[in-house]
N, C-alpha and C. Protein backbone atom coordinates (compact mmCIF):
# COMPACT_ATOMS: atom_id res chain seq x y z
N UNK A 1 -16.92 51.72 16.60
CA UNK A 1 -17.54 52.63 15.66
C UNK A 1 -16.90 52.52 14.28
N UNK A 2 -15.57 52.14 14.22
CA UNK A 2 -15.00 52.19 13.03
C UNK A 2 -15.27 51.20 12.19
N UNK A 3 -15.55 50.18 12.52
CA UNK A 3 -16.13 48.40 11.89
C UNK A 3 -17.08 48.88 11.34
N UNK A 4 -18.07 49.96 12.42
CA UNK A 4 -19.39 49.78 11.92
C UNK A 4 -19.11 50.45 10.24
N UNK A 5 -18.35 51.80 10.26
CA UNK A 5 -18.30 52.39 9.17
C UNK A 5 -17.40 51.63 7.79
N UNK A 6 -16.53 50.66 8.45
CA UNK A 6 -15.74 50.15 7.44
C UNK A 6 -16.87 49.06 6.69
N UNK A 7 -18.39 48.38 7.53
CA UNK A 7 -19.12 47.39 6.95
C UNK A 7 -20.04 48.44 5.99
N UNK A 8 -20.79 49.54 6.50
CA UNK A 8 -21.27 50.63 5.44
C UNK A 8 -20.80 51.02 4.03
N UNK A 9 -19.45 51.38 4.63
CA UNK A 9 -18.26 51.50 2.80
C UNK A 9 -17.76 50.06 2.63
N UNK A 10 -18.22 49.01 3.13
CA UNK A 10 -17.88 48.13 2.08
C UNK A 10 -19.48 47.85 1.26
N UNK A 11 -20.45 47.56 1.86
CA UNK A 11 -21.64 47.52 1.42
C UNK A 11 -21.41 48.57 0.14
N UNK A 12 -21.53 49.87 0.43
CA UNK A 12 -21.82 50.73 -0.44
C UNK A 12 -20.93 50.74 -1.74
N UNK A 13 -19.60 50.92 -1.47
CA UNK A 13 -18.36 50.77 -2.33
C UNK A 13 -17.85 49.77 -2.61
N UNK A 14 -18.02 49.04 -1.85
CA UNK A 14 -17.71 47.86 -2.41
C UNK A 14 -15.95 47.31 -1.96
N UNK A 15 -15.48 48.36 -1.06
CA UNK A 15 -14.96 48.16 -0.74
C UNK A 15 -14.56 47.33 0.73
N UNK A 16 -13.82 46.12 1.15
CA UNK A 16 -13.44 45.45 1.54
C UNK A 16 -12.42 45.80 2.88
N UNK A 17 -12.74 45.25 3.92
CA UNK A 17 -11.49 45.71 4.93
C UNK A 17 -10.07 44.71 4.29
N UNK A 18 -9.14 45.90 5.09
CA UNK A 18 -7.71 45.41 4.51
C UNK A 18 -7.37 44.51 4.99
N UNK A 19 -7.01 43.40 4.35
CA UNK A 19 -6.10 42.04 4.94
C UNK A 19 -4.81 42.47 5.03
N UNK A 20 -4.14 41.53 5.66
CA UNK A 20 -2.74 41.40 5.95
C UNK A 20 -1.98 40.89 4.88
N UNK A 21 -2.70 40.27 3.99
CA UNK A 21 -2.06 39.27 2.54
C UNK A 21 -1.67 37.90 2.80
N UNK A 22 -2.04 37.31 4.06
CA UNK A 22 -2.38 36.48 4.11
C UNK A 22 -3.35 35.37 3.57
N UNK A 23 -2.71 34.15 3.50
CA UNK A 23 -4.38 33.44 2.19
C UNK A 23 -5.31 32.81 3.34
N UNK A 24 -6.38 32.70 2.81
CA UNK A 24 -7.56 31.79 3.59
C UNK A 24 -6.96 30.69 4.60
N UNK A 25 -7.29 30.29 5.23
CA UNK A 25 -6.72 29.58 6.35
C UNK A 25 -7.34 28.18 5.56
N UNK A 26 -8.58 28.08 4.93
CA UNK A 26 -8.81 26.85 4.07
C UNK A 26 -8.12 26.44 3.20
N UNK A 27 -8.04 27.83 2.46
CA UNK A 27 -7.23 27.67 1.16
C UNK A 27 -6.19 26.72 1.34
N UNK A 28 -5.42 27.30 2.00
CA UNK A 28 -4.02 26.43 2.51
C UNK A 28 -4.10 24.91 2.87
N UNK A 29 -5.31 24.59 3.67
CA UNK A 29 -5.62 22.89 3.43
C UNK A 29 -5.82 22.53 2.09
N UNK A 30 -6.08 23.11 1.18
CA UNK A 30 -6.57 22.44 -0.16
C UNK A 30 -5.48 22.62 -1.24
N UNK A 31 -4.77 21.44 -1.69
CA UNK A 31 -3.77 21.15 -2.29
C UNK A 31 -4.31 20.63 -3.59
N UNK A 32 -3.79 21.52 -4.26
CA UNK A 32 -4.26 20.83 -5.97
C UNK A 32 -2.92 20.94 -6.91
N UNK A 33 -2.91 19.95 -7.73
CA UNK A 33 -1.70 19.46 -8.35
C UNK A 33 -2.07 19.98 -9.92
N UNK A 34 -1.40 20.97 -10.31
CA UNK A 34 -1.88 20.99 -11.43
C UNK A 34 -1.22 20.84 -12.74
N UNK A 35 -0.40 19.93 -12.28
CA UNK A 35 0.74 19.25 -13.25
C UNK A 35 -0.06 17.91 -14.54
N UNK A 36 0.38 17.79 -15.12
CA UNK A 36 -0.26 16.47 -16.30
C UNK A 36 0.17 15.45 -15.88
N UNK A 37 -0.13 14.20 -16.56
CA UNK A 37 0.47 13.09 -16.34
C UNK A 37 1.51 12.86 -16.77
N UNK A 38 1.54 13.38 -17.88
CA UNK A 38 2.36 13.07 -18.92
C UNK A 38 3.44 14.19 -18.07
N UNK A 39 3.64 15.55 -17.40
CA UNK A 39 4.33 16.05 -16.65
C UNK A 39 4.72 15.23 -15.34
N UNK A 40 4.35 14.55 -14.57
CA UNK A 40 4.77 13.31 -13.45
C UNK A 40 5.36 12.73 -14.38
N UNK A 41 4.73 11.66 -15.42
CA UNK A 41 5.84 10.68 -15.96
C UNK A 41 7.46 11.21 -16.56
N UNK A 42 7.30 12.29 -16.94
CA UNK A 42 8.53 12.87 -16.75
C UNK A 42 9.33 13.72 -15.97
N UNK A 43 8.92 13.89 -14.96
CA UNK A 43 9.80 14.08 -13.34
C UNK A 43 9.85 12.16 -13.39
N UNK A 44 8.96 11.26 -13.21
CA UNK A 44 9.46 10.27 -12.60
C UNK A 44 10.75 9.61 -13.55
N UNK A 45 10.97 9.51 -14.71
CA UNK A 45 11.74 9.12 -15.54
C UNK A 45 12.92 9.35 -15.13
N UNK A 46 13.29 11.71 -15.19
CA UNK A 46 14.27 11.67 -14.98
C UNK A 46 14.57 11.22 -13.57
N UNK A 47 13.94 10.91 -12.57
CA UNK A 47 14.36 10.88 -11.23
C UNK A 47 15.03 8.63 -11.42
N UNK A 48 14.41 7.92 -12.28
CA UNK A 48 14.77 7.07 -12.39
C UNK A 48 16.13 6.63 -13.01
N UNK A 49 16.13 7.48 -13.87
CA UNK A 49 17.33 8.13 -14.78
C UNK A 49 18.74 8.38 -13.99
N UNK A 50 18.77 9.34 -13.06
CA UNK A 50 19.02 9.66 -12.35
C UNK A 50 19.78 9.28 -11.16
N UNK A 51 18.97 8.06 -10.79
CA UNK A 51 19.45 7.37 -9.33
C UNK A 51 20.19 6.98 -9.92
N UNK A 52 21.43 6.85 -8.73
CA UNK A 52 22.57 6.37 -8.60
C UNK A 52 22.03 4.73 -8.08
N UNK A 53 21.45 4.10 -7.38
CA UNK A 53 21.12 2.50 -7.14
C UNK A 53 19.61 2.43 -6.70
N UNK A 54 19.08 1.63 -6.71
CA UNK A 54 18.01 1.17 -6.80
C UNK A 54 17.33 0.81 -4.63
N UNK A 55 16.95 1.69 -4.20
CA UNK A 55 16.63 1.86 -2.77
C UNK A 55 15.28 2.04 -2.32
N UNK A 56 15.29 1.98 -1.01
CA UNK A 56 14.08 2.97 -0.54
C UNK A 56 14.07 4.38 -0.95
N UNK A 57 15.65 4.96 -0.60
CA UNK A 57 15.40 6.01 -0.92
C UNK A 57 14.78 6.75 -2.17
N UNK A 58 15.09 6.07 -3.20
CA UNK A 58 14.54 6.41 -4.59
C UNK A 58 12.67 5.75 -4.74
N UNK A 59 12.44 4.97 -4.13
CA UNK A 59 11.06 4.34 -4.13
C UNK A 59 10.38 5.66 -3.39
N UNK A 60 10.98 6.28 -2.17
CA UNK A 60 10.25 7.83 -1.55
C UNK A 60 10.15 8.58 -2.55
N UNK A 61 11.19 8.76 -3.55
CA UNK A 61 11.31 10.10 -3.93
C UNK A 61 10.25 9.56 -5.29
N UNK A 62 9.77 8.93 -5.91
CA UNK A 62 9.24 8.48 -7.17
C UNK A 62 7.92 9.06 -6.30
N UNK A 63 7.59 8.46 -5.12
CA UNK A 63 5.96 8.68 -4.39
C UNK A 63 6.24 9.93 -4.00
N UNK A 64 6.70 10.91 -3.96
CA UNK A 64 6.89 12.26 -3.28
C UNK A 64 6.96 13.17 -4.80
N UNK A 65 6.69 12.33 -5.93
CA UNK A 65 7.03 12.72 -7.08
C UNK A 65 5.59 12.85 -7.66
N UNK A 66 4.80 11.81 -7.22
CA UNK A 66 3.73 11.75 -7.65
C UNK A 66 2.85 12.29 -6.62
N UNK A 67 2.86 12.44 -5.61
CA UNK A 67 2.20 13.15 -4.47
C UNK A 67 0.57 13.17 -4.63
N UNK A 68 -0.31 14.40 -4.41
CA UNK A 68 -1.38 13.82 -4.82
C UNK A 68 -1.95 13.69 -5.72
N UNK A 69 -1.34 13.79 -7.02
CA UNK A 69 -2.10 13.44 -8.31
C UNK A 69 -1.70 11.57 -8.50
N UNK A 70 -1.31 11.37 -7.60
CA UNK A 70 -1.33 9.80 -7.69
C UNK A 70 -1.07 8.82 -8.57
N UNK A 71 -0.87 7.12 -8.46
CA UNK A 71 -0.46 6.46 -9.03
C UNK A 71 -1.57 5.89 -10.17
N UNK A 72 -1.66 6.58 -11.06
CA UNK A 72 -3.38 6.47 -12.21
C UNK A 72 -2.20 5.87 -13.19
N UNK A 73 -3.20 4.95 -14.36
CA UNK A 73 -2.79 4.40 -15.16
C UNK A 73 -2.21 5.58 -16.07
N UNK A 74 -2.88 6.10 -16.44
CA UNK A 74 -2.19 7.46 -17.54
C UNK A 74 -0.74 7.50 -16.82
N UNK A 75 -0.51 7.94 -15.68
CA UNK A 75 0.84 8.17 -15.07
C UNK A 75 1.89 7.03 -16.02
N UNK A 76 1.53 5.57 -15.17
CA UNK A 76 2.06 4.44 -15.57
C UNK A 76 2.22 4.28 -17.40
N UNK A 77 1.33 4.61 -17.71
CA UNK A 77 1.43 4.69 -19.42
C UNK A 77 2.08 6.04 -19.75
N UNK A 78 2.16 7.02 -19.27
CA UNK A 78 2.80 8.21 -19.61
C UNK A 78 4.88 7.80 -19.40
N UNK A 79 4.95 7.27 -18.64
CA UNK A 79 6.20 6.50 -17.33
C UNK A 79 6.51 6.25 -19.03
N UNK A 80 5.92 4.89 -19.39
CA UNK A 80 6.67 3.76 -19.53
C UNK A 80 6.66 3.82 -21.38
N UNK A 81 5.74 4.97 -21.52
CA UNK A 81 6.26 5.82 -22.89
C UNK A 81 7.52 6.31 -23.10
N UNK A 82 7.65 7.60 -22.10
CA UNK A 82 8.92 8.10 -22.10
C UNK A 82 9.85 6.89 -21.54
N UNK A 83 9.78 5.92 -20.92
CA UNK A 83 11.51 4.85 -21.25
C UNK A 83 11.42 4.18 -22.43
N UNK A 84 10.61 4.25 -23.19
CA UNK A 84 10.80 3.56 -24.26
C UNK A 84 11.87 4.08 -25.50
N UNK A 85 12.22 5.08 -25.44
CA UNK A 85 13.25 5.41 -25.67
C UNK A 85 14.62 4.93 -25.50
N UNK A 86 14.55 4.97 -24.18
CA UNK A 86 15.81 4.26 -23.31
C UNK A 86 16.11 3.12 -23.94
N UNK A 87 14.75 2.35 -23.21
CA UNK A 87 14.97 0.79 -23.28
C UNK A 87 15.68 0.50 -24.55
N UNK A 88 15.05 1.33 -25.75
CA UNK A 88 15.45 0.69 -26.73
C UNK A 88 16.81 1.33 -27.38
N UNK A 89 17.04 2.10 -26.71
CA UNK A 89 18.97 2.28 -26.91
C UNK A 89 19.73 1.52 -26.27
N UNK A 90 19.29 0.70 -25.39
CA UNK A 90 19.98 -0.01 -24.62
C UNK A 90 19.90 -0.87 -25.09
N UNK A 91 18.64 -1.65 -25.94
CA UNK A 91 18.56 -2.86 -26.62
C UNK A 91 19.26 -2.65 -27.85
N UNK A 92 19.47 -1.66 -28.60
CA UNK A 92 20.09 -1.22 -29.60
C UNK A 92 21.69 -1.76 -29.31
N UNK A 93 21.94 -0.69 -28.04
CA UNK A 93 23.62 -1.13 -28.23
C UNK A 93 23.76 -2.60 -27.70
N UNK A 94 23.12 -3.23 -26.90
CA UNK A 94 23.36 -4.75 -26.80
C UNK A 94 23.34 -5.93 -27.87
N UNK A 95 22.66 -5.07 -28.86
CA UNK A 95 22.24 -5.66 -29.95
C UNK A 95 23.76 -5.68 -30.55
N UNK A 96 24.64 -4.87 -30.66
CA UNK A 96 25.98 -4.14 -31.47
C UNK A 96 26.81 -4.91 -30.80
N UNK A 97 26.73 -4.77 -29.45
CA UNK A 97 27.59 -5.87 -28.34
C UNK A 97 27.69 -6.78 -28.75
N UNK A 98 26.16 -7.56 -28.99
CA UNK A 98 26.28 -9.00 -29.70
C UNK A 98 26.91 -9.60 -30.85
N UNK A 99 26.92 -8.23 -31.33
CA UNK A 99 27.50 -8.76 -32.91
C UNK A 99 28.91 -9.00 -32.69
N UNK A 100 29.64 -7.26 -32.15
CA UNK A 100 30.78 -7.60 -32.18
C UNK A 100 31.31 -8.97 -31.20
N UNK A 101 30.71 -9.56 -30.15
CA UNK A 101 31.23 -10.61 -29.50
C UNK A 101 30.39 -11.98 -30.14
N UNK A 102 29.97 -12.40 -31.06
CA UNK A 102 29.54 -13.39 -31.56
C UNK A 102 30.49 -14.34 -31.22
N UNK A 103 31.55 -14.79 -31.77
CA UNK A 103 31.86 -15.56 -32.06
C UNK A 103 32.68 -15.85 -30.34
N UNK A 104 32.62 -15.33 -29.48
CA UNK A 104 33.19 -14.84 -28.04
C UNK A 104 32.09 -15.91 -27.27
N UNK A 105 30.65 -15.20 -27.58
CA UNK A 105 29.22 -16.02 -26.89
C UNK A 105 29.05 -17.60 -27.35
N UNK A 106 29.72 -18.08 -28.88
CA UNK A 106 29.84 -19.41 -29.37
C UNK A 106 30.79 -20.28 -28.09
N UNK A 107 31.82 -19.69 -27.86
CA UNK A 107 33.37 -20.30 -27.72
C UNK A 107 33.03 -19.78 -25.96
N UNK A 108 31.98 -19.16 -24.99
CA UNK A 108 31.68 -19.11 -24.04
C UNK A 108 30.82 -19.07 -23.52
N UNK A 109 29.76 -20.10 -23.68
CA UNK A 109 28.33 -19.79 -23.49
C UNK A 109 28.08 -19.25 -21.92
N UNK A 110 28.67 -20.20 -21.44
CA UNK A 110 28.28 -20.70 -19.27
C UNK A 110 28.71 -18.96 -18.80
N UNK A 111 29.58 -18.71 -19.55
CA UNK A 111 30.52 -17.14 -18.83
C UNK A 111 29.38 -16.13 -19.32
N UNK A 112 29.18 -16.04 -20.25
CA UNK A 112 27.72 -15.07 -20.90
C UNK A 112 26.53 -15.33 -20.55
N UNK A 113 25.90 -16.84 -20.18
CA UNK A 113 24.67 -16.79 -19.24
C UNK A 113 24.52 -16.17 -17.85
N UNK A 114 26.14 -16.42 -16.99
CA UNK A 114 25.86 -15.72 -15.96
C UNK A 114 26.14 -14.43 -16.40
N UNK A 115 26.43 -14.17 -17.41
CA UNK A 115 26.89 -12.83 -17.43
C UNK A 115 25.37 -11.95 -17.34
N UNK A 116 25.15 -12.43 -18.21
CA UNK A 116 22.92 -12.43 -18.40
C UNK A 116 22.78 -12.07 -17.37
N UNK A 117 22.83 -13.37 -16.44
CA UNK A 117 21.99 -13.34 -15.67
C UNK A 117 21.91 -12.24 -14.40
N UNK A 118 23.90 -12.25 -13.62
CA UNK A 118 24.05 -10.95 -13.34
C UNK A 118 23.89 -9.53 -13.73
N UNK A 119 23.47 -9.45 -14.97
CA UNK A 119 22.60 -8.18 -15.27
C UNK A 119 21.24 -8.15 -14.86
N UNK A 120 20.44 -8.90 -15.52
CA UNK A 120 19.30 -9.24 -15.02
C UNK A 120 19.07 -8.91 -13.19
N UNK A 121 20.10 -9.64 -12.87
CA UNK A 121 19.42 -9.45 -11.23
C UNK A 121 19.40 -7.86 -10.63
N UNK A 122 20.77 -7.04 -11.75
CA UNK A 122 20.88 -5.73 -11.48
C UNK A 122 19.93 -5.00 -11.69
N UNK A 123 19.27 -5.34 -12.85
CA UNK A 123 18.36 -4.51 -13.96
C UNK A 123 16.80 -4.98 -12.80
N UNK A 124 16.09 -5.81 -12.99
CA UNK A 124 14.97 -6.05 -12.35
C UNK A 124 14.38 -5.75 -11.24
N UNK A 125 15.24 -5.92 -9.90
CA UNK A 125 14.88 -5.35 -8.96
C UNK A 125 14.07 -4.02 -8.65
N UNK A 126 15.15 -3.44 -9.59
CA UNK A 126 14.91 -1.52 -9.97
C UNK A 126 13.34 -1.56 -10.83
N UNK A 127 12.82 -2.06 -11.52
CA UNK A 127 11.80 -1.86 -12.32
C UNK A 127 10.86 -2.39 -11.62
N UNK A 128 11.19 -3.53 -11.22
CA UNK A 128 9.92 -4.11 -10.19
C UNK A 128 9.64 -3.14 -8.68
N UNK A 129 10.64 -2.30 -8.01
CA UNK A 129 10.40 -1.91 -7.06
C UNK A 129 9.58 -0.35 -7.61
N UNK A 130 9.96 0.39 -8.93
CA UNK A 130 9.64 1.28 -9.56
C UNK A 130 8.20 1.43 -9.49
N UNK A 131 7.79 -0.10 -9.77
CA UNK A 131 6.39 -0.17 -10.05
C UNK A 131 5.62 0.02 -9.02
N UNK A 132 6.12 -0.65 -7.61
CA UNK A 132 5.38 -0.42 -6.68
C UNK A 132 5.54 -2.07 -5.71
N UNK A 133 5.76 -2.57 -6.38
CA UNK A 133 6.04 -4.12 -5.90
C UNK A 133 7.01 -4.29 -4.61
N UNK A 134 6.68 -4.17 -3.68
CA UNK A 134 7.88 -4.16 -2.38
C UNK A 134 7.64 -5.65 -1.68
N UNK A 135 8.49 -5.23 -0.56
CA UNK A 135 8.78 -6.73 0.30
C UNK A 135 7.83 -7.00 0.70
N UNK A 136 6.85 -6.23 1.53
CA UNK A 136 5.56 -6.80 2.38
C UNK A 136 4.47 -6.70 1.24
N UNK A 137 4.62 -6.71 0.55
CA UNK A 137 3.40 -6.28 -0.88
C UNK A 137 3.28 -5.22 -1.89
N UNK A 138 2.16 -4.90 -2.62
CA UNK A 138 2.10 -3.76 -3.04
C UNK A 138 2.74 -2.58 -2.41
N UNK A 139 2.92 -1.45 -2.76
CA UNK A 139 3.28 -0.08 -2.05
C UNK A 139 1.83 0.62 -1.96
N UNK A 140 1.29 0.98 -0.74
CA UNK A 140 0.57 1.98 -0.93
C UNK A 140 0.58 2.78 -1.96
N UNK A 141 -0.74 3.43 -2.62
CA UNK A 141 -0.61 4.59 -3.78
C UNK A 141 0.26 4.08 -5.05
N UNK A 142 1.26 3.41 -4.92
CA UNK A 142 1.82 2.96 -6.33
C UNK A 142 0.93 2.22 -7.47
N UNK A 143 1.69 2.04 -8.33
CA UNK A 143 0.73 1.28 -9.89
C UNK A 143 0.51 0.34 -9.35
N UNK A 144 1.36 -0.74 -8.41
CA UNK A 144 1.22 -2.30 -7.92
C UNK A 144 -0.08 -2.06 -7.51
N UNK A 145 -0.01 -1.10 -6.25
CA UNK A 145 -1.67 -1.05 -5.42
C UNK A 145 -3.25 -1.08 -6.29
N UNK A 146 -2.70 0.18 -7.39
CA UNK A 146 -4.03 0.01 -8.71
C UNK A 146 -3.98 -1.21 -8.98
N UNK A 147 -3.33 -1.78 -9.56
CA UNK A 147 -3.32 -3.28 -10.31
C UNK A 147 -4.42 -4.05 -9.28
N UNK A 148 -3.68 -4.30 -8.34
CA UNK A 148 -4.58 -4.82 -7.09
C UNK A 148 -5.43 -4.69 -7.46
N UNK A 149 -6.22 -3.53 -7.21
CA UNK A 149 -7.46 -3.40 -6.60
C UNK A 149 -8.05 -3.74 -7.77
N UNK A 150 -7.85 -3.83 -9.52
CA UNK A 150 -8.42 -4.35 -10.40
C UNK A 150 -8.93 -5.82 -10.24
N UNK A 151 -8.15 -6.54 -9.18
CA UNK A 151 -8.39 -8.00 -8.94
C UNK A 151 -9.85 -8.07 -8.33
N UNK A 152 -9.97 -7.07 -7.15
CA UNK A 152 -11.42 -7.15 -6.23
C UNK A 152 -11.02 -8.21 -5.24
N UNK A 153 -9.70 -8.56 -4.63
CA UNK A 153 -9.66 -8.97 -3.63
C UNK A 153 -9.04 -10.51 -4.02
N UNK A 154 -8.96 -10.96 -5.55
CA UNK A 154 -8.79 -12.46 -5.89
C UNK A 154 -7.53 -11.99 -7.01
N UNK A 155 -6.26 -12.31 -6.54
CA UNK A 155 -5.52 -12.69 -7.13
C UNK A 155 -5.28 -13.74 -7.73
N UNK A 156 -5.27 -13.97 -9.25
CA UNK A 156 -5.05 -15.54 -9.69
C UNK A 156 -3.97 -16.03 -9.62
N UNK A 157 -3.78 -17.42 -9.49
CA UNK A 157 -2.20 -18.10 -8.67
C UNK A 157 -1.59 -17.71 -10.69
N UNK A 158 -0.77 -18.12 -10.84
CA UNK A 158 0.19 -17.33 -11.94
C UNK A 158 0.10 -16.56 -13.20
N UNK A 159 -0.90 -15.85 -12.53
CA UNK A 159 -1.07 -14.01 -13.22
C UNK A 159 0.29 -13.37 -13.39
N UNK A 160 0.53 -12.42 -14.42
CA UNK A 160 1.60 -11.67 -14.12
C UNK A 160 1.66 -10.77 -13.21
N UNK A 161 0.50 -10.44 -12.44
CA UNK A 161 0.48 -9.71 -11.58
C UNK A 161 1.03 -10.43 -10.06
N UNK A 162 1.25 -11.42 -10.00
CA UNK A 162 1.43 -12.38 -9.17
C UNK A 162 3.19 -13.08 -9.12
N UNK A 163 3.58 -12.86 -10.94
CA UNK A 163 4.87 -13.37 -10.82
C UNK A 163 5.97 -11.96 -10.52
N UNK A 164 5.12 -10.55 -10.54
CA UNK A 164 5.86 -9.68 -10.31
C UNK A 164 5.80 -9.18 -9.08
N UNK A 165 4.45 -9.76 -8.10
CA UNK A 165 4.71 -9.47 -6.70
C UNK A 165 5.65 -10.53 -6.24
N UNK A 166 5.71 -11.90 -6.36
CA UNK A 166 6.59 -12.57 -5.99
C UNK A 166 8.21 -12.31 -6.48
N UNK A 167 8.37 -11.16 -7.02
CA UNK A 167 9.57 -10.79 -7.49
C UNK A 167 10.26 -10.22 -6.68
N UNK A 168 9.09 -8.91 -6.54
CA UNK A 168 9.45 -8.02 -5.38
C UNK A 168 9.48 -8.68 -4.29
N UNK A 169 8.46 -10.02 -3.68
CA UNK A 169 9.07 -10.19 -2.24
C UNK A 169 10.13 -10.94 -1.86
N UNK A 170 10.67 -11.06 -3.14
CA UNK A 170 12.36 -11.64 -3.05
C UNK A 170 13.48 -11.17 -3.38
N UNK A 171 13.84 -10.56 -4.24
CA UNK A 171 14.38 -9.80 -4.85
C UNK A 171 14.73 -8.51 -4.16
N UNK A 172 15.37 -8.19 -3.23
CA UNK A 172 15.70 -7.82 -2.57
C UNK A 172 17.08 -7.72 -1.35
């Protein structure tokens, strides 16, 4: 009897039986991200920033970063805005490095190429795995995977898209 009267005063009044404050049981399946891109590219930065070495573990946390607003070019162009900053303090002070060791890089070339080059192997890995480029291929959901699928199934033999998957499946 009481339903019946609580459906009457809601009809009439407009009033509603009481919930518990609990949300929709749908609701709760439906996940919406309502962060920017330009907000992901900077969680992903500092989280790149951040890492202590270059892992799986940090390749989870970049995709757990982007979750479902996903790996979209805006992201990737939002990303690689904000390091541009970086990059170029880093090219800045290497630039200063150079000067002051000029005459060091004349009188030692062989010791400063590997020196190069052991940076390089430090530095690359990390940017190529960043992107999405892993051992068995693309990463699911990452920028590598978009790139892909721009191909339609035909990768060209030495595309850059091709010299940076073969990076990742070595480099490692």
């Amino acid at each position: 009897m009481s339903s019946i009267i609580e459906a009457i005063l809601a009809c009439l009044c407009g009033i509603g039986p009481a919930t518990d404050g609990s949300d929709n049981e749908k609701q709760a399946l439906i996940a919406k991200d309502t962060r920017t891109a330009e907000e992901v590219a900077g969680e992903l930065v500092h989280a790149i920033l951040e890492a202590k070495k270059s892992d799986r573990a940090l390749s989870k946390e970049l995709n757990d970063i982007v979750g479902d607003y996903g790996w979209t070019e805006r992201v990737a162009e939002w990303t690689l805005n904000k390091l541009k900053p970086v990059l170029k303090e880093a090219l800045d002070k290497t630039w200063e490095v150079a000067k002051e060791i000029e005459g060091f890089v004349q009188e030692h070339p062989v010791m400063c190429t590997v020196i190069a080059l052991g940076v390089l192997v430090m530095v690359a890995p990390w940017a190529i795995e960043a992107l999405g480029f892993g051992e068995l291929g693309p990463v699911e959901g990452s920028y590598a995977a978009l790139w892909q699928s721009r191909y339609a199934g035909y990768v060209p033999k030495g595309s850059l898209f091709s010299f940076f998957q073969r990076l990742g499946m070595t480099w490692h």
